[in-house]
C-alpha atoms as a PDB file:
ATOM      1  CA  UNK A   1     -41.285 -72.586 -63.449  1.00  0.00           C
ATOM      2  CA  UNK A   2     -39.125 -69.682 -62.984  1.00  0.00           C
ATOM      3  CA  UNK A   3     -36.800 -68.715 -66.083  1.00  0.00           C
ATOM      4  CA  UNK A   4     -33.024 -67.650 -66.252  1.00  0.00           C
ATOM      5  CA  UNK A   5     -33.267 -64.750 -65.816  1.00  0.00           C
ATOM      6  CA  UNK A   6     -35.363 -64.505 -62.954  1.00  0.00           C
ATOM      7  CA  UNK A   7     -32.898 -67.260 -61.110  1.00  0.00           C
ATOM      8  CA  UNK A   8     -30.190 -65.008 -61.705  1.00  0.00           C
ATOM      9  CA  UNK A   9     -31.848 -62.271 -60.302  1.00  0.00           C
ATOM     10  CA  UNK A  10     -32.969 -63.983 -56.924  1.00  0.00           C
ATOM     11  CA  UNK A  11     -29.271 -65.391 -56.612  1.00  0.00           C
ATOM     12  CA  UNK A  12     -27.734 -61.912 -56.953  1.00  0.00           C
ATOM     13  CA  UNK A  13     -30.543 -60.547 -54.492  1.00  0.00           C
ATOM     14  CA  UNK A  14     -29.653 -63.186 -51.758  1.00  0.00           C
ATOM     15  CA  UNK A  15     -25.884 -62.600 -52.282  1.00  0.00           C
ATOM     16  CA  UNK A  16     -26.408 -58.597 -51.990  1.00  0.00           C
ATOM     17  CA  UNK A  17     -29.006 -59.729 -48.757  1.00  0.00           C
ATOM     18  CA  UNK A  18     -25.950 -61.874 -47.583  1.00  0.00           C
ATOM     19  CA  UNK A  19     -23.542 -58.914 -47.697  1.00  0.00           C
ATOM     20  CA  UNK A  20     -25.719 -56.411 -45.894  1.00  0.00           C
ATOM     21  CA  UNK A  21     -25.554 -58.999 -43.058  1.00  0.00           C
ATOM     22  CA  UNK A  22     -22.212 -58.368 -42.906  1.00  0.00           C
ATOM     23  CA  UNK A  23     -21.945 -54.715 -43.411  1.00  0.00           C
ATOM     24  CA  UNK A  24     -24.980 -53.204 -41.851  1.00  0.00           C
ATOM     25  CA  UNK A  25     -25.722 -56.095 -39.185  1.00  0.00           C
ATOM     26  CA  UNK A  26     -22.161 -56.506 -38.443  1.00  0.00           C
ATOM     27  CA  UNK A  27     -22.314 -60.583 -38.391  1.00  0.00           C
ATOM     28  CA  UNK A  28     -19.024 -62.391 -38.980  1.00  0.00           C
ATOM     29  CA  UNK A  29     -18.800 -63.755 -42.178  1.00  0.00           C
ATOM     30  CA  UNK A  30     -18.112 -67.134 -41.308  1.00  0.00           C
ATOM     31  CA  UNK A  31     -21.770 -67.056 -39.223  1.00  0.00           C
ATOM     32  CA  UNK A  32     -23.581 -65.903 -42.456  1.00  0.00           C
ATOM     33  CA  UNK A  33     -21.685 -68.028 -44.608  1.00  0.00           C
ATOM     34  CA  UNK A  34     -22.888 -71.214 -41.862  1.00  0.00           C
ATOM     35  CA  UNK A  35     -26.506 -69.760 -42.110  1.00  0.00           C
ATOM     36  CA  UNK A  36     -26.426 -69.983 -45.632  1.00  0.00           C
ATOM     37  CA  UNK A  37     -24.758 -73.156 -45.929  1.00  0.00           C
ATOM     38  CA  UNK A  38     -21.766 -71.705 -48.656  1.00  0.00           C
ATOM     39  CA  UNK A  39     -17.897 -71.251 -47.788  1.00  0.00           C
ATOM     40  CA  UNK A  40     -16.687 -68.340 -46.600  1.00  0.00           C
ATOM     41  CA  UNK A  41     -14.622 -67.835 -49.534  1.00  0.00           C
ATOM     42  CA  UNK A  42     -17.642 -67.408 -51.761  1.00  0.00           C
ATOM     43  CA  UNK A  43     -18.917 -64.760 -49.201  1.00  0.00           C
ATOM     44  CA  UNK A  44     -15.680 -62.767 -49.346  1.00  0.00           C
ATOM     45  CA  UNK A  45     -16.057 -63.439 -53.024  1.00  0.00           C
ATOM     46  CA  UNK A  46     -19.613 -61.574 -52.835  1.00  0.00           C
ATOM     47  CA  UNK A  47     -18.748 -58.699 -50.411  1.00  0.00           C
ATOM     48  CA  UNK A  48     -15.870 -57.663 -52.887  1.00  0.00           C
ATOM     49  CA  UNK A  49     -18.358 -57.479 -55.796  1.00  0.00           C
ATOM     50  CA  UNK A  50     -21.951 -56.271 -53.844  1.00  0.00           C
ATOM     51  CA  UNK A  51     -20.457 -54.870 -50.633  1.00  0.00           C
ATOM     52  CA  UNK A  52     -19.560 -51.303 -48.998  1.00  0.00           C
ATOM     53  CA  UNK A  53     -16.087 -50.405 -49.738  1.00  0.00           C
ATOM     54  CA  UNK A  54     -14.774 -51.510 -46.029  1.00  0.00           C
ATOM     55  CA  UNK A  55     -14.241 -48.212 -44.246  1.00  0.00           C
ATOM     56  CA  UNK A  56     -10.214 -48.745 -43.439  1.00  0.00           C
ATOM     57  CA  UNK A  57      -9.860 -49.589 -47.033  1.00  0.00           C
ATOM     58  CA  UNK A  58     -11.899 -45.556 -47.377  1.00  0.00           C
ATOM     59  CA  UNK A  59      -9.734 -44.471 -45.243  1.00  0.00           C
ATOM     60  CA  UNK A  60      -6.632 -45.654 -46.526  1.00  0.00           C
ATOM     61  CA  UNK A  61      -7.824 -43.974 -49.694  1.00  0.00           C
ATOM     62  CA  UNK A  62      -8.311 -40.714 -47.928  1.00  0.00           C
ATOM     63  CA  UNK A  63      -4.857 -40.646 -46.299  1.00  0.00           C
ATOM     64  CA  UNK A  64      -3.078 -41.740 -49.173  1.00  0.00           C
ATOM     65  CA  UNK A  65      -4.435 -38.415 -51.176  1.00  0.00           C
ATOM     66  CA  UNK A  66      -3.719 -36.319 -48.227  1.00  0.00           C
ATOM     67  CA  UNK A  67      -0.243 -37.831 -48.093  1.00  0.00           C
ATOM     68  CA  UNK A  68       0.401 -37.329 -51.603  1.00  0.00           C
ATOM     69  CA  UNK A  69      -1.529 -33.701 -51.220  1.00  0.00           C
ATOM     70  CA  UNK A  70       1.330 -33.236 -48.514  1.00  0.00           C
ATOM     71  CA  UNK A  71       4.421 -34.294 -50.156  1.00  0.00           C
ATOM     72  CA  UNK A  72       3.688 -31.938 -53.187  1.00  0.00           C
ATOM     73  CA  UNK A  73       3.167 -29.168 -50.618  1.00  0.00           C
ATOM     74  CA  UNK A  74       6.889 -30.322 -48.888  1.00  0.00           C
ATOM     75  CA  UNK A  75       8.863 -30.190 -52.485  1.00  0.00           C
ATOM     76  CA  UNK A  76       6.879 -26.861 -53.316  1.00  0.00           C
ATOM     77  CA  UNK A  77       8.126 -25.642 -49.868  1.00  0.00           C
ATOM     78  CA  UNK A  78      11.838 -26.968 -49.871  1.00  0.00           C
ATOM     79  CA  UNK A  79      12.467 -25.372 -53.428  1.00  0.00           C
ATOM     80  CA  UNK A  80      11.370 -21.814 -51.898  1.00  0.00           C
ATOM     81  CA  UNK A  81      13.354 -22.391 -49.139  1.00  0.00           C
ATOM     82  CA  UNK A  82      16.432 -22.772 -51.307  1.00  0.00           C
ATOM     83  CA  UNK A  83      15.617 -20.320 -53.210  1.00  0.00           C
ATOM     84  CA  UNK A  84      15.385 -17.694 -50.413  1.00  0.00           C
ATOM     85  CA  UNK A  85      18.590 -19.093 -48.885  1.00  0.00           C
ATOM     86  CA  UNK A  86      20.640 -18.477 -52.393  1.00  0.00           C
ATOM     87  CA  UNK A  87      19.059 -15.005 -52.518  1.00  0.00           C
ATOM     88  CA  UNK A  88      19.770 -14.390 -48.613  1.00  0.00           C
ATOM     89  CA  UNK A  89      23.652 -15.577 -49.691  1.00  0.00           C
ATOM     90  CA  UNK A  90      23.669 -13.258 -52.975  1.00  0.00           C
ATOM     91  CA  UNK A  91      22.781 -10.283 -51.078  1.00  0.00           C
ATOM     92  CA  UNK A  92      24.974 -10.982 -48.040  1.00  0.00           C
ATOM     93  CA  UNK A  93      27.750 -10.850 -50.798  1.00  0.00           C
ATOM     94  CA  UNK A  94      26.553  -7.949 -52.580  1.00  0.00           C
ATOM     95  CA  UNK A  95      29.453  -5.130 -51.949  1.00  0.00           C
ATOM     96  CA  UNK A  96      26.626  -2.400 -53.169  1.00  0.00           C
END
């Protein structure tokens, strides 16, 4: 007879198994989760916890760093700007 622990460990394996179906092999997850004879729920449930970070979610990461990266670069930008164009105005003024 197998003990806890074991259990536990062939559950999570079959779960992880179950999620590289999805990721690698690219089946729907409502196929697997018919295979398997679970909800699709609980397979969502599993790919958030044992599967690859979905690559649009990556990517939405990525872009949201290089929009933030951007932005900073903008305001650093802007404020030089102004400060050139006050300097451009002070000397246009300057009688000496």
């Amino acid at each position: 007879m197998r003990g806890v622990y074991e259990r536990q460990t062939l559950y999570r394996r079959i779960q992880e198994r179950s999620c590289q179906q999805v990721t690698e092999r690219e089946y729907s997850v409502s196929d697997v989760a018919k295979r398997l004879g679970t909800t699709t729920h609980s397979l969502y449930g599993w790919l958030k916890k044992y599967g690859e970070p979905n690559p649009r979610q990556a990517d939405k990461a990525d872009l949201s760093a290089e929009n933030a990266r951007l932005k900073a670069g903008l305001k650093r930008m802007t404020e030089e700007r102004d400060i050139l164009k006050k300097a451009a105005k002070y000397f246009a003024n300057d009688p000496g």
